[in-house]
C-alpha atoms as a PDB file:
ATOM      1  CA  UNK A   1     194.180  58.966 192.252  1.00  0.00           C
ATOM      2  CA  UNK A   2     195.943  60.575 189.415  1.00  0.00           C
ATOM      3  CA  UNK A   3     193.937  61.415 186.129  1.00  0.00           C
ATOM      4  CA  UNK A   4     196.095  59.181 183.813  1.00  0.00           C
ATOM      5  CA  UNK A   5     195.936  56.624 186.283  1.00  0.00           C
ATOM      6  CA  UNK A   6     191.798  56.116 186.417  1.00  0.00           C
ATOM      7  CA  UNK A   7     192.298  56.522 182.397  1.00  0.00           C
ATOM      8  CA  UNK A   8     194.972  53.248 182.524  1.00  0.00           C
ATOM      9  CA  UNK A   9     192.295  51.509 185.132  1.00  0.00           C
ATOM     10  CA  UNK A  10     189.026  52.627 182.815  1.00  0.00           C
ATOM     11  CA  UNK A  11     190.928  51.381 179.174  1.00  0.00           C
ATOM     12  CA  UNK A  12     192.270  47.937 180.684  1.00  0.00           C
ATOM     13  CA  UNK A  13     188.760  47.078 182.420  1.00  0.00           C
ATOM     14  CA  UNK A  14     187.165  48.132 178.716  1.00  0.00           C
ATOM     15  CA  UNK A  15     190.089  45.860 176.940  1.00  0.00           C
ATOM     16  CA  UNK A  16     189.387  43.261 179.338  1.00  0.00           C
ATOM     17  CA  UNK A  17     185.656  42.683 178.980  1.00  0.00           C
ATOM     18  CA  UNK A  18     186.189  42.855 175.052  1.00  0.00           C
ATOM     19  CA  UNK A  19     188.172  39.993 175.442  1.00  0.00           C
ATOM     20  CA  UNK A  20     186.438  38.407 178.090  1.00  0.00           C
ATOM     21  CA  UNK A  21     182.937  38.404 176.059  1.00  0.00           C
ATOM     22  CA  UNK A  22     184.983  37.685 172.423  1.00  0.00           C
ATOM     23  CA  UNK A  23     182.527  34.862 171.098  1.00  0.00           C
ATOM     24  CA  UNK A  24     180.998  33.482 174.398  1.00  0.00           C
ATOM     25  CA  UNK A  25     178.566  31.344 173.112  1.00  0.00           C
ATOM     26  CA  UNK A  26     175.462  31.470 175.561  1.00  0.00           C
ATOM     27  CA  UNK A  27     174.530  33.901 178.544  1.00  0.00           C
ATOM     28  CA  UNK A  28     175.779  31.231 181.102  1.00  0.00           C
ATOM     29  CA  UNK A  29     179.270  31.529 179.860  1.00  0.00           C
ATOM     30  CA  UNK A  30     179.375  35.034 180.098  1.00  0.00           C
ATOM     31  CA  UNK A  31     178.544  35.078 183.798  1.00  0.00           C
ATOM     32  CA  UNK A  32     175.572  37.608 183.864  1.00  0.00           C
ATOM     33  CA  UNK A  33     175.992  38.252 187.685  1.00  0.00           C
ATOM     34  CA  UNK A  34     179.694  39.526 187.012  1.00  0.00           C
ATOM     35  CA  UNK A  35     179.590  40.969 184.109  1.00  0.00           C
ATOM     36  CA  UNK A  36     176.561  43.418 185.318  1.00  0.00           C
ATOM     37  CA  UNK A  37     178.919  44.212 188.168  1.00  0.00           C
ATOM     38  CA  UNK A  38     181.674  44.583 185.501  1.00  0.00           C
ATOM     39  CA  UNK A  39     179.512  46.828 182.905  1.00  0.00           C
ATOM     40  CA  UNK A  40     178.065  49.125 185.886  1.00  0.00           C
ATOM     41  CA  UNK A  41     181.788  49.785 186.916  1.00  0.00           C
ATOM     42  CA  UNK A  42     182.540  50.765 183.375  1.00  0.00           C
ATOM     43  CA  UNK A  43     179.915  53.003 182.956  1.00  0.00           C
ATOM     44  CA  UNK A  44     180.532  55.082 186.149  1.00  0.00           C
ATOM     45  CA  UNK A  45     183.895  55.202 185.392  1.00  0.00           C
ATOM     46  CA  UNK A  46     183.163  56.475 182.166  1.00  0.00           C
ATOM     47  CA  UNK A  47     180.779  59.374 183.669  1.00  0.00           C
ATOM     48  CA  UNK A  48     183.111  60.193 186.146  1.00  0.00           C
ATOM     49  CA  UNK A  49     186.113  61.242 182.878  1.00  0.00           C
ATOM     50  CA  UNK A  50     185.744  64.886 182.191  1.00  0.00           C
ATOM     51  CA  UNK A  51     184.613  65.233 178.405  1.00  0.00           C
ATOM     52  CA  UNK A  52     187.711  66.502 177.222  1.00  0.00           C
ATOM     53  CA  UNK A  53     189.805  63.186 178.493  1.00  0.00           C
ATOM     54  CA  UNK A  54     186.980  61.429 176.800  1.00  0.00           C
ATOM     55  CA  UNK A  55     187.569  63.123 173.754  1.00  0.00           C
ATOM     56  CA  UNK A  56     191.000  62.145 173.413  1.00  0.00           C
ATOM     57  CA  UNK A  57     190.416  58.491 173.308  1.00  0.00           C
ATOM     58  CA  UNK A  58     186.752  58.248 171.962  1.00  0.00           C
ATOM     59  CA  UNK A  59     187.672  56.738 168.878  1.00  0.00           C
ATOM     60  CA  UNK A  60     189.526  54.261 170.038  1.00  0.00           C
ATOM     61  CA  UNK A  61     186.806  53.164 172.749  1.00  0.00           C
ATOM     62  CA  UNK A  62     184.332  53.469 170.303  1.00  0.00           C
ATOM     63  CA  UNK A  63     186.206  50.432 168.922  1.00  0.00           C
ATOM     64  CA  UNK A  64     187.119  48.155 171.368  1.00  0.00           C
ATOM     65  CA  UNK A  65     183.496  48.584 172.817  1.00  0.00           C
ATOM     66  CA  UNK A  66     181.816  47.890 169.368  1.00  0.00           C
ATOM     67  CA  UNK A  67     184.043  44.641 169.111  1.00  0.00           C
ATOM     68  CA  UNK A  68     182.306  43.825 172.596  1.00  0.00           C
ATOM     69  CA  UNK A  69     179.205  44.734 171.274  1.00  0.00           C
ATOM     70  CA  UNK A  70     179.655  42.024 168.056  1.00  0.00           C
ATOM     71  CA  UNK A  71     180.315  39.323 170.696  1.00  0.00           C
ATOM     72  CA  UNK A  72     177.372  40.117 173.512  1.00  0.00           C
ATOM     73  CA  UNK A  73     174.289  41.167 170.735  1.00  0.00           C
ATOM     74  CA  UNK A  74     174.006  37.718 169.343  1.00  0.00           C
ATOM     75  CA  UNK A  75     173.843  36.248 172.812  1.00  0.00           C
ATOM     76  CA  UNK A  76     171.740  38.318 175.073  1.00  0.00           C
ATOM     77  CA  UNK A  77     170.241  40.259 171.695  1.00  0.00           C
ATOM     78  CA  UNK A  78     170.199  44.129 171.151  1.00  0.00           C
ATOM     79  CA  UNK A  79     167.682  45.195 173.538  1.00  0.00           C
ATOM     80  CA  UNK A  80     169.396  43.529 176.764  1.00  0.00           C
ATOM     81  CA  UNK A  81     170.400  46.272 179.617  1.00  0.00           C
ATOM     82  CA  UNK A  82     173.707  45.384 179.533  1.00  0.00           C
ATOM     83  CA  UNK A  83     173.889  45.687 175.515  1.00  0.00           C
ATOM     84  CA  UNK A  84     172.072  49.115 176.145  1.00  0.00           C
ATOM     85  CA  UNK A  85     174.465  50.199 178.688  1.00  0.00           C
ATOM     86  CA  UNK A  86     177.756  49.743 176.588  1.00  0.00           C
ATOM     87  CA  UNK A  87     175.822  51.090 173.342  1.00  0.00           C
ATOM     88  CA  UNK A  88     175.554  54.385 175.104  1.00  0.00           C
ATOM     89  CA  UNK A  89     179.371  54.766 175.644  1.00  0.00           C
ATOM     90  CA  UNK A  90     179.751  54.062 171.731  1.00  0.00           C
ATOM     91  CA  UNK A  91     179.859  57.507 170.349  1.00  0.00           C
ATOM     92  CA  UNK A  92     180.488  56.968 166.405  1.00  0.00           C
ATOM     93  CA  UNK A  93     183.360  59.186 166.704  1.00  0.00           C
ATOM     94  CA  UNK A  94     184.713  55.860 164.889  1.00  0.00           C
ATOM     95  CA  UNK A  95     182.957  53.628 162.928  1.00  0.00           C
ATOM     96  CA  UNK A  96     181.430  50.354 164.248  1.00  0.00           C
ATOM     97  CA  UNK A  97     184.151  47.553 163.495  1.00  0.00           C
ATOM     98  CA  UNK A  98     182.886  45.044 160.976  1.00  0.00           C
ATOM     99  CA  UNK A  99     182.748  42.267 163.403  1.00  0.00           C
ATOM    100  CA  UNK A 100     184.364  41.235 166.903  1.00  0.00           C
ATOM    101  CA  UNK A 101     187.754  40.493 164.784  1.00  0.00           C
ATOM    102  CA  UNK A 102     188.150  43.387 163.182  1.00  0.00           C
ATOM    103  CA  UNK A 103     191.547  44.746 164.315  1.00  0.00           C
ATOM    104  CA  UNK A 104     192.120  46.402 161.065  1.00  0.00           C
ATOM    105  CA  UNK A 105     193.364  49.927 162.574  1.00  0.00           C
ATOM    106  CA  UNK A 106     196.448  51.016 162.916  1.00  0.00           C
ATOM    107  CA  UNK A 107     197.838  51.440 166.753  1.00  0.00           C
ATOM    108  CA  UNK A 108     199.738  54.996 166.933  1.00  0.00           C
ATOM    109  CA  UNK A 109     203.020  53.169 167.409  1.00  0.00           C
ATOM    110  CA  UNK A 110     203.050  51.460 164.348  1.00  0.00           C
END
């Protein structure tokens, strides 16, 4: 598979859970069992990148995963794995967003 594909297939499986998890309201909702499944995949696919492809989106992860992480820490709390597990992919090469809505930064086609 093509480099720029497995970046496409990482960044829409990172979008995806961000907006699958936006504001779930108890553990049940959010499917445990799944999203496990769904955080493991995102993890390896994350290890697998070399760090210089990482380095040219970091930022940007850094804030679609801390939006995640505003909607999951209220619900399973900051020490859950799966919390743990996307915390280590946030790198602070961006700052944490404010909350799970904050969409304040600009997209580089605007």
């Amino acid at each position: 598979m093509h480099m720029y594909s497995k970046i496409y297939q990482f960044a829409a499986s990172v979008g995806a859970l961000e907006g699958y998890v936006y504001k779930k309201a108890s553990a049940d909702e959010l499917g445990l069992p799944a999203l496990t499944v769904w955080t493991d995949n995102i993890c390896e696919a994350y290890n697998y990148l070399p760090p210089e492809v990482l380095a040219e989106f970091q930022e940007h992860l850094d804030r679609t995963l801390g939006r995640a992480l505003h909607s999951l820490k209220p619900v399973l709390g900051d020490e859950h794995e799966l919390v743990q597990k996307l915390q280590s992919l946030f790198k602070g090469v961006a700052e944490m967003p404010d909350s799970a809505d904050d969409f304040n930064k600009q997209k580089w086609f605007e």
